[in-house]
C-alpha atoms as a PDB file:
ATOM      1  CA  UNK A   1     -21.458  -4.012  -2.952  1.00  0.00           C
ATOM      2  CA  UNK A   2     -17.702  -4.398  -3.831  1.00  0.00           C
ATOM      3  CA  UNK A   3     -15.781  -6.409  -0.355  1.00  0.00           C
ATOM      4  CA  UNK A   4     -12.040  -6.281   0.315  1.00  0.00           C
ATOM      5  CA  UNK A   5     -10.677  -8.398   2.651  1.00  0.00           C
ATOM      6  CA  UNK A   6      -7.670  -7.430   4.282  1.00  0.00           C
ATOM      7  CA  UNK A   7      -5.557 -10.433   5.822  1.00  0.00           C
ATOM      8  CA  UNK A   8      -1.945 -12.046   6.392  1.00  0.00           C
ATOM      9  CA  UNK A   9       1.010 -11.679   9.026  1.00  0.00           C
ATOM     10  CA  UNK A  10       1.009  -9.541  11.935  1.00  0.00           C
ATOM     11  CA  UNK A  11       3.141  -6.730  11.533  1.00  0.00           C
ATOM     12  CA  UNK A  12       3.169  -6.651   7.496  1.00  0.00           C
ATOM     13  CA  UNK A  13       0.726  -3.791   7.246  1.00  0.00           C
ATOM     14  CA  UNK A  14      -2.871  -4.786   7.492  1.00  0.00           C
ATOM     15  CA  UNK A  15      -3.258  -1.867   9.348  1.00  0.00           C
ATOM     16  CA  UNK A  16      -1.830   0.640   6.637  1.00  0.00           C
ATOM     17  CA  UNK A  17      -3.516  -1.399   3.729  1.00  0.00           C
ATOM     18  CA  UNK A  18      -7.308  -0.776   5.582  1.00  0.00           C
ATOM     19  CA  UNK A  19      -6.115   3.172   6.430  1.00  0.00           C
ATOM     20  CA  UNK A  20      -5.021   3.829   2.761  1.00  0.00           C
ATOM     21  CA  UNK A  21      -8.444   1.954   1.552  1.00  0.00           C
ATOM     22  CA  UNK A  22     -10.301   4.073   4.436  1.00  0.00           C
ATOM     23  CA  UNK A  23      -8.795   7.195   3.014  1.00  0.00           C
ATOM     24  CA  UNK A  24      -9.834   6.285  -0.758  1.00  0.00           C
ATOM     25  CA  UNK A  25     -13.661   5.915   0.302  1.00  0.00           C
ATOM     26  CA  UNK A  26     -14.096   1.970   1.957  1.00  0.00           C
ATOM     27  CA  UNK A  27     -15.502   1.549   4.974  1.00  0.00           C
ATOM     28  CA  UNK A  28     -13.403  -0.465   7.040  1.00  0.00           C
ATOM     29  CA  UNK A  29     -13.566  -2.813   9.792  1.00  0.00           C
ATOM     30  CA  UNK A  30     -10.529  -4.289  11.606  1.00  0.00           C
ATOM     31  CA  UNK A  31     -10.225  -7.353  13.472  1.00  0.00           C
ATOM     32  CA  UNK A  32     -13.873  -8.846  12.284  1.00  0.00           C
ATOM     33  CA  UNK A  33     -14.375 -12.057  13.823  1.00  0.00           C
ATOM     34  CA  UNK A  34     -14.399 -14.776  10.569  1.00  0.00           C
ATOM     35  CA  UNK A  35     -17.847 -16.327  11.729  1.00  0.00           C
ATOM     36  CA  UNK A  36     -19.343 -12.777  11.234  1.00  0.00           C
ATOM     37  CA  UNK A  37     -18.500 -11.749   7.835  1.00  0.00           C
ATOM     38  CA  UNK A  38     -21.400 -13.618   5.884  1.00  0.00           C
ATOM     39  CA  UNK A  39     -23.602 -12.107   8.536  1.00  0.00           C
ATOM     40  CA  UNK A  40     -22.081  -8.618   7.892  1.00  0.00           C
ATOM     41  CA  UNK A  41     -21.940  -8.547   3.894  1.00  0.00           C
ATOM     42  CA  UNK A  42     -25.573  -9.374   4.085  1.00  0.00           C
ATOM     43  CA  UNK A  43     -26.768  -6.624   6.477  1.00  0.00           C
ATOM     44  CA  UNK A  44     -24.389  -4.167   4.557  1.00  0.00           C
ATOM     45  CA  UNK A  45     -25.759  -5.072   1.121  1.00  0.00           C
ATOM     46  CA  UNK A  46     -29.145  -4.936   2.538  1.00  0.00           C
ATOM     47  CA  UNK A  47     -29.435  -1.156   3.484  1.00  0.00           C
ATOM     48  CA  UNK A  48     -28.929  -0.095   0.088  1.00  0.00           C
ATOM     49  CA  UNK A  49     -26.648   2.857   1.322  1.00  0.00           C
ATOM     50  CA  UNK A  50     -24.091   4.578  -0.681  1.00  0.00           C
ATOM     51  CA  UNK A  51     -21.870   4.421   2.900  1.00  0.00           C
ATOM     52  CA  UNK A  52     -21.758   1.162   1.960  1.00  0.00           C
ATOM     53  CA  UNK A  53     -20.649   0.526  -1.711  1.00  0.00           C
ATOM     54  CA  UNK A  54     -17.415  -0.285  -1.244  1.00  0.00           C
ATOM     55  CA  UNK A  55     -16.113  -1.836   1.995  1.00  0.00           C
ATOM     56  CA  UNK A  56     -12.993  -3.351   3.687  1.00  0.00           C
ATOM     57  CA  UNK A  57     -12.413  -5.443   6.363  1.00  0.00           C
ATOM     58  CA  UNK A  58      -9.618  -6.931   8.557  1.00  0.00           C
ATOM     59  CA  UNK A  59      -9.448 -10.503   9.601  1.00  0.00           C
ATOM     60  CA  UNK A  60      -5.788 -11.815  11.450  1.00  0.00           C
ATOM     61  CA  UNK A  61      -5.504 -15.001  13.343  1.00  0.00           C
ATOM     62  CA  UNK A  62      -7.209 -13.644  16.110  1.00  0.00           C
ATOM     63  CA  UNK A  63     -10.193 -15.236  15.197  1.00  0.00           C
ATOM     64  CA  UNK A  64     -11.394 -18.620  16.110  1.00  0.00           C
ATOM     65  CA  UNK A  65      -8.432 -21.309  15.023  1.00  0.00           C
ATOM     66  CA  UNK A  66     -11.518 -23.473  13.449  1.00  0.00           C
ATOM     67  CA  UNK A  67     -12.760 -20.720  11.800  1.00  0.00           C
ATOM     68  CA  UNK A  68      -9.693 -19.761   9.627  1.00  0.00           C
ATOM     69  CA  UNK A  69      -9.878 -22.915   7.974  1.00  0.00           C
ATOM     70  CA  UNK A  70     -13.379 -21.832   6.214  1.00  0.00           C
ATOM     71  CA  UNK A  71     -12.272 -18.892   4.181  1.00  0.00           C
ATOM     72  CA  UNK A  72     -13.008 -21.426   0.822  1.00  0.00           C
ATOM     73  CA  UNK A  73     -16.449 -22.333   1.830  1.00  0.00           C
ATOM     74  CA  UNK A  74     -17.260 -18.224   2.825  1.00  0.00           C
ATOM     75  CA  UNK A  75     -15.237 -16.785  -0.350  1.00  0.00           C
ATOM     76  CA  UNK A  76     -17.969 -19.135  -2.251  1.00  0.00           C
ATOM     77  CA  UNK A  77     -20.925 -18.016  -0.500  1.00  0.00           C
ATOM     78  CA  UNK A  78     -19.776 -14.520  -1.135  1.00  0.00           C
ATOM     79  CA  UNK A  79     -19.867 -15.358  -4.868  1.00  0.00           C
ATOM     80  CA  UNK A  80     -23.452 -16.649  -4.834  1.00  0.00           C
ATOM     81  CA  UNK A  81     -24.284 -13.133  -3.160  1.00  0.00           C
ATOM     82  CA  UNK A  82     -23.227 -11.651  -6.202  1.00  0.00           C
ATOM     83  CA  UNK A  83     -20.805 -10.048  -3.824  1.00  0.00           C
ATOM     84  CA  UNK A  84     -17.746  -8.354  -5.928  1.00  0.00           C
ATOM     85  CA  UNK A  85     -14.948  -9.378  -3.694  1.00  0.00           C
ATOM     86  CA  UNK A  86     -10.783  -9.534  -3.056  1.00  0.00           C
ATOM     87  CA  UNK A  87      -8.715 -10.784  -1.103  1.00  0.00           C
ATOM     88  CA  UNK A  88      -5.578  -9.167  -0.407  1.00  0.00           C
ATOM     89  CA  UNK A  89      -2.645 -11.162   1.875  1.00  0.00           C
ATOM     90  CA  UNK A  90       0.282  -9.296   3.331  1.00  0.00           C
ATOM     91  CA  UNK A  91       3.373 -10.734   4.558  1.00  0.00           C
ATOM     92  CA  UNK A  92       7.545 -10.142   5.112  1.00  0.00           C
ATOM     93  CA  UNK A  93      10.246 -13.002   6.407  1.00  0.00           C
ATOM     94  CA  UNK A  94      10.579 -13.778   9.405  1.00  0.00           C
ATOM     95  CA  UNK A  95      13.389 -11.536  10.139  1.00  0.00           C
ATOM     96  CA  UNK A  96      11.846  -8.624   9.227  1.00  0.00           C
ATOM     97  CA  UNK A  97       8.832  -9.112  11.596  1.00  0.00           C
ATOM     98  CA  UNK A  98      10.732  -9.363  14.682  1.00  0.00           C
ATOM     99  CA  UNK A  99      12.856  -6.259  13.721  1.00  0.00           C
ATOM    100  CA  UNK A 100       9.735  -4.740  13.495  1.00  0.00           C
ATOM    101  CA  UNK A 101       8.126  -6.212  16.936  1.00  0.00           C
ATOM    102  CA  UNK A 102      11.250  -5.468  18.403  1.00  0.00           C
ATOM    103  CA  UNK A 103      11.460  -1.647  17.325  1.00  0.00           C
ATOM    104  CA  UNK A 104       7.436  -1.367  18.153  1.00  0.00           C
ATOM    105  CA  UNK A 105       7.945  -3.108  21.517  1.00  0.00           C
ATOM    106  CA  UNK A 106       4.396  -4.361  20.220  1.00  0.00           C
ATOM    107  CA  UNK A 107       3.168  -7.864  21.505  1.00  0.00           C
ATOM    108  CA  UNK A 108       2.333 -10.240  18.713  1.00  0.00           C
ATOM    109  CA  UNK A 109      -1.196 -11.591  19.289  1.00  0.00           C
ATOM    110  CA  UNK A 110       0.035 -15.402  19.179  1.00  0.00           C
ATOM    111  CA  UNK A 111       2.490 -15.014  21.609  1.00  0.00           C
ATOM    112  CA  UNK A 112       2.407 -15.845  25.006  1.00  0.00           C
ATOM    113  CA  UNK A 113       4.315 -18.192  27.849  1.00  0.00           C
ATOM    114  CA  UNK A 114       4.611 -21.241  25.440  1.00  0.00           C
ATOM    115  CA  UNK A 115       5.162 -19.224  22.373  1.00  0.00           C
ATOM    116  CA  UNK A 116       7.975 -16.893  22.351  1.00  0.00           C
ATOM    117  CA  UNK A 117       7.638 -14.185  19.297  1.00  0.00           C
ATOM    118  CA  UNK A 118       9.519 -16.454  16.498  1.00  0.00           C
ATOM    119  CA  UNK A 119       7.147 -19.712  16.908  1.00  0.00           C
ATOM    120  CA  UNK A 120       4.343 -17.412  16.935  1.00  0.00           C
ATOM    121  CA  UNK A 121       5.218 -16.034  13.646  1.00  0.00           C
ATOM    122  CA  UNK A 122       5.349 -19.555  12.111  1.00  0.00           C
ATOM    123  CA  UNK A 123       2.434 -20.761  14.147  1.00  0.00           C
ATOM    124  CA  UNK A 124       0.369 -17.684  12.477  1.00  0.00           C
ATOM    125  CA  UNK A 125       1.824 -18.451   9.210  1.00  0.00           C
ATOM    126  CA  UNK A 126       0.581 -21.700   9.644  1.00  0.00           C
ATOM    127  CA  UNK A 127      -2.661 -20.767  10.832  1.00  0.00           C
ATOM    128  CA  UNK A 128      -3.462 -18.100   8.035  1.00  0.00           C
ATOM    129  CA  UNK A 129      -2.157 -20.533   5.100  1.00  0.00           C
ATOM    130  CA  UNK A 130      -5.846 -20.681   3.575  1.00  0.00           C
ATOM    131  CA  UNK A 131      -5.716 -17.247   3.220  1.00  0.00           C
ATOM    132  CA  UNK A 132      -3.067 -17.491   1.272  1.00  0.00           C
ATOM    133  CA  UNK A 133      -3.655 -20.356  -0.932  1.00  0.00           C
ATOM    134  CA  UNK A 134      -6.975 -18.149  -1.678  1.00  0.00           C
ATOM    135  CA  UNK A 135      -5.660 -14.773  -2.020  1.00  0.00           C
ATOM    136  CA  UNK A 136      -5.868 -12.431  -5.217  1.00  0.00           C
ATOM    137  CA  UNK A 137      -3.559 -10.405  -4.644  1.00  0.00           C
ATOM    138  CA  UNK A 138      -0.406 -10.936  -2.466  1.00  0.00           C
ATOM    139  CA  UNK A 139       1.854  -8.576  -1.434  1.00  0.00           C
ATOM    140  CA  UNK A 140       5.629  -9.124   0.588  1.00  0.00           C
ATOM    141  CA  UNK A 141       6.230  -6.160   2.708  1.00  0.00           C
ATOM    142  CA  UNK A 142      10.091  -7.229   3.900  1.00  0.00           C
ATOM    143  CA  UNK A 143      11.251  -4.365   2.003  1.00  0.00           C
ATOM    144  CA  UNK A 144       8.778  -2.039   1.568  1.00  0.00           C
ATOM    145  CA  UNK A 145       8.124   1.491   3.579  1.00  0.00           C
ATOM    146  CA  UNK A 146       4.484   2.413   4.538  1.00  0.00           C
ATOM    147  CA  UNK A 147       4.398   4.995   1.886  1.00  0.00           C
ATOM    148  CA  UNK A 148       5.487   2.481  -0.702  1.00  0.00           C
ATOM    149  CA  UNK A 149       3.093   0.003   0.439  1.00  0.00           C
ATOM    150  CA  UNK A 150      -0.077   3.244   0.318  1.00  0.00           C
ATOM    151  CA  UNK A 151       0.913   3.223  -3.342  1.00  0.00           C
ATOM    152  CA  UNK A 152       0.439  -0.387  -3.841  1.00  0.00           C
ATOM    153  CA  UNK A 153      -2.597  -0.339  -2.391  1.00  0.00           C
ATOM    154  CA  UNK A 154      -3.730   3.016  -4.244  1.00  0.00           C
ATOM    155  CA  UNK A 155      -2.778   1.866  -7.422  1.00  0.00           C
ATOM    156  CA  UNK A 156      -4.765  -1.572  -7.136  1.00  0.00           C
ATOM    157  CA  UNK A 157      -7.644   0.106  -5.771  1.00  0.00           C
ATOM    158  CA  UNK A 158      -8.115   3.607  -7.324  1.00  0.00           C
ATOM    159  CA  UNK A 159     -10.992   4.180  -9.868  1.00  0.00           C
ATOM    160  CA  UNK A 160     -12.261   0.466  -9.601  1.00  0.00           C
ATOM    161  CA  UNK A 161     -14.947   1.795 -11.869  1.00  0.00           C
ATOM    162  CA  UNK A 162     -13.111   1.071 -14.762  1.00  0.00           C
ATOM    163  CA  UNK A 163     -10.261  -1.697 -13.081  1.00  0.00           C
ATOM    164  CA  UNK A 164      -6.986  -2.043 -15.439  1.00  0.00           C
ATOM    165  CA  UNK A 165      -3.702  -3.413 -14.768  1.00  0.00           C
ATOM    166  CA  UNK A 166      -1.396  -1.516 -12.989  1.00  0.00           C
ATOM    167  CA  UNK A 167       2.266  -2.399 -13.622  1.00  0.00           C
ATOM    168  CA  UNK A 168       5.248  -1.833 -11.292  1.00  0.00           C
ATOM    169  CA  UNK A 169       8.701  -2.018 -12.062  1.00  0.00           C
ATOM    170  CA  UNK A 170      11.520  -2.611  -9.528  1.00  0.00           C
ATOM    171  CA  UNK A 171      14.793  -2.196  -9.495  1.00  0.00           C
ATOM    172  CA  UNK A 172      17.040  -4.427  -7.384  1.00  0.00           C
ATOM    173  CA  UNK A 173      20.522  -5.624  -5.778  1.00  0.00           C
ATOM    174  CA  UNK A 174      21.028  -9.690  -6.419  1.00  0.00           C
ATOM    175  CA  UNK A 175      23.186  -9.404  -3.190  1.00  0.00           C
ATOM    176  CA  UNK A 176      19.908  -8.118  -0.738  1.00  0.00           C
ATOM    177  CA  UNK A 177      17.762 -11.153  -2.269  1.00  0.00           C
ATOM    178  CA  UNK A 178      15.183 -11.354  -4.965  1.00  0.00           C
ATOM    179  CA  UNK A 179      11.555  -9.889  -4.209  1.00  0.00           C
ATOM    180  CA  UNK A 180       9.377 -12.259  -3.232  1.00  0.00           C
ATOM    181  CA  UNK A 181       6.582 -11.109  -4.665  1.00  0.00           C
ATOM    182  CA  UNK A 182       7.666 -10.605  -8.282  1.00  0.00           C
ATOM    183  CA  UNK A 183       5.750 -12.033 -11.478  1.00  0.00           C
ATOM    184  CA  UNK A 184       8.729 -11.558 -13.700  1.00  0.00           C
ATOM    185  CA  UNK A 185      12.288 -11.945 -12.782  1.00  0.00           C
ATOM    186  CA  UNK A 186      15.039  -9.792 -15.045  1.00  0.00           C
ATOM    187  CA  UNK A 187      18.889 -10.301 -14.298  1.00  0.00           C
ATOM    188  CA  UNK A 188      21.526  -7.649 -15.563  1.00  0.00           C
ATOM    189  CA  UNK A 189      23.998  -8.672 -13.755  1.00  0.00           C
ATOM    190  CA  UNK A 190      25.944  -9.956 -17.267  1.00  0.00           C
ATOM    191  CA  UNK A 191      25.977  -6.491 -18.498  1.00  0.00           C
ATOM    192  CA  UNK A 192      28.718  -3.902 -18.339  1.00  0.00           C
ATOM    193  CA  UNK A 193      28.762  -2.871 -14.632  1.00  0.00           C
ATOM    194  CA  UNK A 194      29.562   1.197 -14.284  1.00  0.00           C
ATOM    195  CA  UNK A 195      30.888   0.035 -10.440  1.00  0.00           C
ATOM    196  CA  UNK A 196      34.273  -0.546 -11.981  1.00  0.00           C
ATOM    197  CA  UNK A 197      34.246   3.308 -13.276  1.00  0.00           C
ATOM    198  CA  UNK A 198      35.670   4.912 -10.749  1.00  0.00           C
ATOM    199  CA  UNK A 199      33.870   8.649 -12.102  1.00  0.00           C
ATOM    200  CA  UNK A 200      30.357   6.841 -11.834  1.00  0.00           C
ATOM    201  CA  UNK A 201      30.716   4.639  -8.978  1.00  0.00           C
ATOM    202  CA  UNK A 202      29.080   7.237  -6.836  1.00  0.00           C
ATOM    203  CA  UNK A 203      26.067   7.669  -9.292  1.00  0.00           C
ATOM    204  CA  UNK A 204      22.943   5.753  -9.867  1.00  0.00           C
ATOM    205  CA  UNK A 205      21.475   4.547 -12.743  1.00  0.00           C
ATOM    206  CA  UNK A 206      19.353   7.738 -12.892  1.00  0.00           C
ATOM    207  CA  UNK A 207      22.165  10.029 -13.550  1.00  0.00           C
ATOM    208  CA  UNK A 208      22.900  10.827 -17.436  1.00  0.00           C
ATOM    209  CA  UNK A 209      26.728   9.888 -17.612  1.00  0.00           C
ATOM    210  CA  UNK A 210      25.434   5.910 -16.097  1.00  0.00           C
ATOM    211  CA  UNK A 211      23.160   5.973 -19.134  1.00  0.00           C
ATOM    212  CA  UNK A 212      25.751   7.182 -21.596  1.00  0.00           C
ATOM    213  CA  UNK A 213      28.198   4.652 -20.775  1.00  0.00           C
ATOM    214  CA  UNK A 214      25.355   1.805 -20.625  1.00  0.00           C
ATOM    215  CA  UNK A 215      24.191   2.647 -24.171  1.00  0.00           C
ATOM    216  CA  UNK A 216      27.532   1.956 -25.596  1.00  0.00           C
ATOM    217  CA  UNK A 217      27.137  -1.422 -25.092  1.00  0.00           C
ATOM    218  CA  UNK A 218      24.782  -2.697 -27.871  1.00  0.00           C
ATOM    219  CA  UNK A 219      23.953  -5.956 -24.812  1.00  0.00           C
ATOM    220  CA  UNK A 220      22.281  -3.350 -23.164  1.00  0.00           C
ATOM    221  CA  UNK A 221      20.022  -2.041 -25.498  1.00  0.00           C
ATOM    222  CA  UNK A 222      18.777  -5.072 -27.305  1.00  0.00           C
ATOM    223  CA  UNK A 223      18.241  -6.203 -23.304  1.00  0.00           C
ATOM    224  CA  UNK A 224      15.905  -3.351 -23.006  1.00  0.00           C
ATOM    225  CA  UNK A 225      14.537  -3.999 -26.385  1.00  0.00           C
ATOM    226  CA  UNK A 226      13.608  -7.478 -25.551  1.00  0.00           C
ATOM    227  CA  UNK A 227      12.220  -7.052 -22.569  1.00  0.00           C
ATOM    228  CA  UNK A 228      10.129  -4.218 -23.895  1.00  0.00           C
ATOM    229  CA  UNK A 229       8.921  -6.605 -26.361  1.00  0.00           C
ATOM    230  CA  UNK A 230       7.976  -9.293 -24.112  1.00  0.00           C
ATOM    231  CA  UNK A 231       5.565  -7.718 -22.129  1.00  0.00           C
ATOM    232  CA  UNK A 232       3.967  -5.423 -25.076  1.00  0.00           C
ATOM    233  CA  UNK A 233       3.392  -9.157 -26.236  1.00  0.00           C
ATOM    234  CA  UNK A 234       2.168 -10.943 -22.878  1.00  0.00           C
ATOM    235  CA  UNK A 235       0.432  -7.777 -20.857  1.00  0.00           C
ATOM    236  CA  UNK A 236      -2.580  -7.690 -22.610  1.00  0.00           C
ATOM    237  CA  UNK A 237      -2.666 -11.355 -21.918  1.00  0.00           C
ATOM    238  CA  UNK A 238      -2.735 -10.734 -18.480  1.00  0.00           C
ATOM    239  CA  UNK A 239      -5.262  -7.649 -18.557  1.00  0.00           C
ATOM    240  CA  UNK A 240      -7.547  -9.961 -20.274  1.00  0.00           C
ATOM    241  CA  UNK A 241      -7.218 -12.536 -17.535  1.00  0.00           C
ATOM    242  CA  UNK A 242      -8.471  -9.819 -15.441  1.00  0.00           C
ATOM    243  CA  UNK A 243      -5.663  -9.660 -13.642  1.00  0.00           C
ATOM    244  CA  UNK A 244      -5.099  -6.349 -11.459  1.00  0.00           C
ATOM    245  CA  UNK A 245      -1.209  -6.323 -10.690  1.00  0.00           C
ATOM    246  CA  UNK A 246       1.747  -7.480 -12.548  1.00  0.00           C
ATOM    247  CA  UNK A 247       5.647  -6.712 -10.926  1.00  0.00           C
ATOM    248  CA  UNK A 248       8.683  -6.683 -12.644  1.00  0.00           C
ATOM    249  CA  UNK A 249      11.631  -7.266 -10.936  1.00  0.00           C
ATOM    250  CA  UNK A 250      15.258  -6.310 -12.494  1.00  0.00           C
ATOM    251  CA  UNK A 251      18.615  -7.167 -10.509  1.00  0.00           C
ATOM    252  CA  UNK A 252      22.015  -6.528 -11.210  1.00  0.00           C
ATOM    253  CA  UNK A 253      24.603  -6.853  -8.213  1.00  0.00           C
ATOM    254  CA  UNK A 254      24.275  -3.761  -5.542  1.00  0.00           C
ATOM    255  CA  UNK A 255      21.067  -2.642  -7.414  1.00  0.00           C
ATOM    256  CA  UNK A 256      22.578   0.432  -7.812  1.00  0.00           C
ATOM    257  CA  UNK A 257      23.278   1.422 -11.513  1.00  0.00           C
ATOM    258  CA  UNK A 258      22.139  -1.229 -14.355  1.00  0.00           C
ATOM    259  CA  UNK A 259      19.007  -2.709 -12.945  1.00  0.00           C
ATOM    260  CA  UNK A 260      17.484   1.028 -11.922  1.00  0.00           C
ATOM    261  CA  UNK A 261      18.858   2.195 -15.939  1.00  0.00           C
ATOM    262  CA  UNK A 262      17.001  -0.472 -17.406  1.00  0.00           C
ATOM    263  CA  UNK A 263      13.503   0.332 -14.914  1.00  0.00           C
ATOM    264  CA  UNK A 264      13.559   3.538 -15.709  1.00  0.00           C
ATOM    265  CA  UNK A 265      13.892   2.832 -19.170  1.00  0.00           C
ATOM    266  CA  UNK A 266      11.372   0.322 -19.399  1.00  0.00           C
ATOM    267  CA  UNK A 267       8.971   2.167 -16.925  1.00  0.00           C
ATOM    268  CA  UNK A 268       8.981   5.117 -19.520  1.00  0.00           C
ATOM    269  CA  UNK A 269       8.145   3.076 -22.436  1.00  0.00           C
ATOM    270  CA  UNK A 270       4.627   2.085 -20.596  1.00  0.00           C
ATOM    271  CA  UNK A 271       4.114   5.548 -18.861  1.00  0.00           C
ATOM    272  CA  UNK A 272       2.736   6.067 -22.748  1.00  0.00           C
ATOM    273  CA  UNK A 273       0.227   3.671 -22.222  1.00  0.00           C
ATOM    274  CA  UNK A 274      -3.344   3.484 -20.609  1.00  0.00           C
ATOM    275  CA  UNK A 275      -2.583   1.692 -17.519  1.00  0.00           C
ATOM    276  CA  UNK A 276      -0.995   2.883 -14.445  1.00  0.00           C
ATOM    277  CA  UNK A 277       2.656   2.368 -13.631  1.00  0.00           C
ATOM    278  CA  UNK A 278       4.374   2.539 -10.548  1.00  0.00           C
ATOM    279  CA  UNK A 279       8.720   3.038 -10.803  1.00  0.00           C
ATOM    280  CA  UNK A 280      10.194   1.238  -7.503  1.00  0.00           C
ATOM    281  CA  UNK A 281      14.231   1.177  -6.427  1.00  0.00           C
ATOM    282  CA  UNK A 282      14.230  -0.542  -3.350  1.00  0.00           C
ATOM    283  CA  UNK A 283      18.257  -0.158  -2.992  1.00  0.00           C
ATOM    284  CA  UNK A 284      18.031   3.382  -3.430  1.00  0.00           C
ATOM    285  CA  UNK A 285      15.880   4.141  -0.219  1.00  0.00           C
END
């Protein structure tokens, strides 16, 4: 029996996570009460039933405050099942959660007479922190559509018969803030910045004429070179690890032109490879 556990803030997109897991075969539970999961997994593994294989459940800060604080001691227990499990934590800032309460007209579930909507955010941060001091995979939402975040979740969870790394490489604007959930960090913002040309200000980094002009700059090249180079080094480091994700952020100012050259440049080179790769541009949404 393979167990994903689906937790973090309300309104990051638990919900979407357990739909796009429902729709690639898990059976999925929302909202499962922490003090019942150990009961659960072991009726589930029990029946010996194909149904059950692969499952997914939902736990948010709904359940029992004394109970949250457990997730070490039932993660553990899981393990001495021979259970194969993750857990997966969502969240987005603060700011983006309340734009999204506010355009739902949703009620958070911590919120009530003594705790207006932002103190319930931070009390359910609080609340869910063992989560995510024991999560496997974490994943920041703030700027990421639901169809974005069904292709994170697909590309973690897709043929887990034979798991591999899946890569994703983002493209981003300095000026908007670094994502939070990167593992590696790239800044272009020293290289030649097509902005200033006024024939290519209204391009992207997509369009042929940005590339030409970047690749006349040797900077930019040996850049892409290095970087390139770095993680045909360190990847299979990290597969071996067994780990299942690996981001890679690159900025430049408006995230516009050098940092989405240089991702799809670099997102090419490992489309050769075996492992799956996902090409992000979260300023050109």
């Amino acid at each position: 029996m393979k167990l994903v556990i689906v937790t973090g803030l309300s309104g990051s997109g638990k919900s979407i996570a357990l739909k796009t897991l429902e729709d690639l075969g898990y059976y999925c539970i929302d909202n499962l009460p922490l003090f019942l999961v150990s009961r659960f997994t072991k009726e589930m593994a029990g029946k010996n039933d194909p149904l059950f294989k692969v499952v997914a459940i939902g736990i948010d800060a709904r359940s029992r405050f004394t109970d949250l604080d457990s997730i070490e001691s039932l993660l553990s227990k899981l393990d001495k099942k021979g259970i194969e499990r993750q857990l997966i934590y969502l969240e987005a800032q603060n700011d983006t959660l309340i734009k999204r309460y506010s355009e739902s007209r949703r009620r958070h579930p911590l919120s009530d007479e003594r705790h207006p909507l932002t103190e319930a955010i931070e009390l359910e941060r609080q609340l869910l922190s063992p989560f995510f001091n024991s999560a496997d995979l974490r994943i920041d939402t703030t700027r990421t559509n639901l169809h974005q975040l069904r292709d994170t979740i697909r590309s973690h969870f897709i043929d887990r018969k034979a798991p591999t790394l899946s890569l994703l490489f983002e493209s981003f604007g300095f000026k908007h803030g670094v994502p939070n959930d990167a593992d590696f960090v790239y800044d272009a913002r020293f290289l030649p910045n097509p902005h200033w040309q006024k024939s290519l200000r209204s391009l992207t980094g997509k369009d042929r004429e940005v590339a030409a002009f970047l690749e006349q700059d040797g900077n930019v090249l040996s850049f892409k070179n290095d970087i390139i180079q770095f993680l045909d080094r360190w990847i299979p480091c990290f597969e071996a690890d067994g780990r299942s994700y690996l981001t890679v952020a690159i900025g430049c100012t408006g995230g516009q032109h050098r940092s989405v050259y240089l991702t799809e440049q670099i997102s090419t080179h490992f489309k050769t490879s075996k492992l799956p790769v996902i090409t992000r541009h979260r300023e050109l949404i």
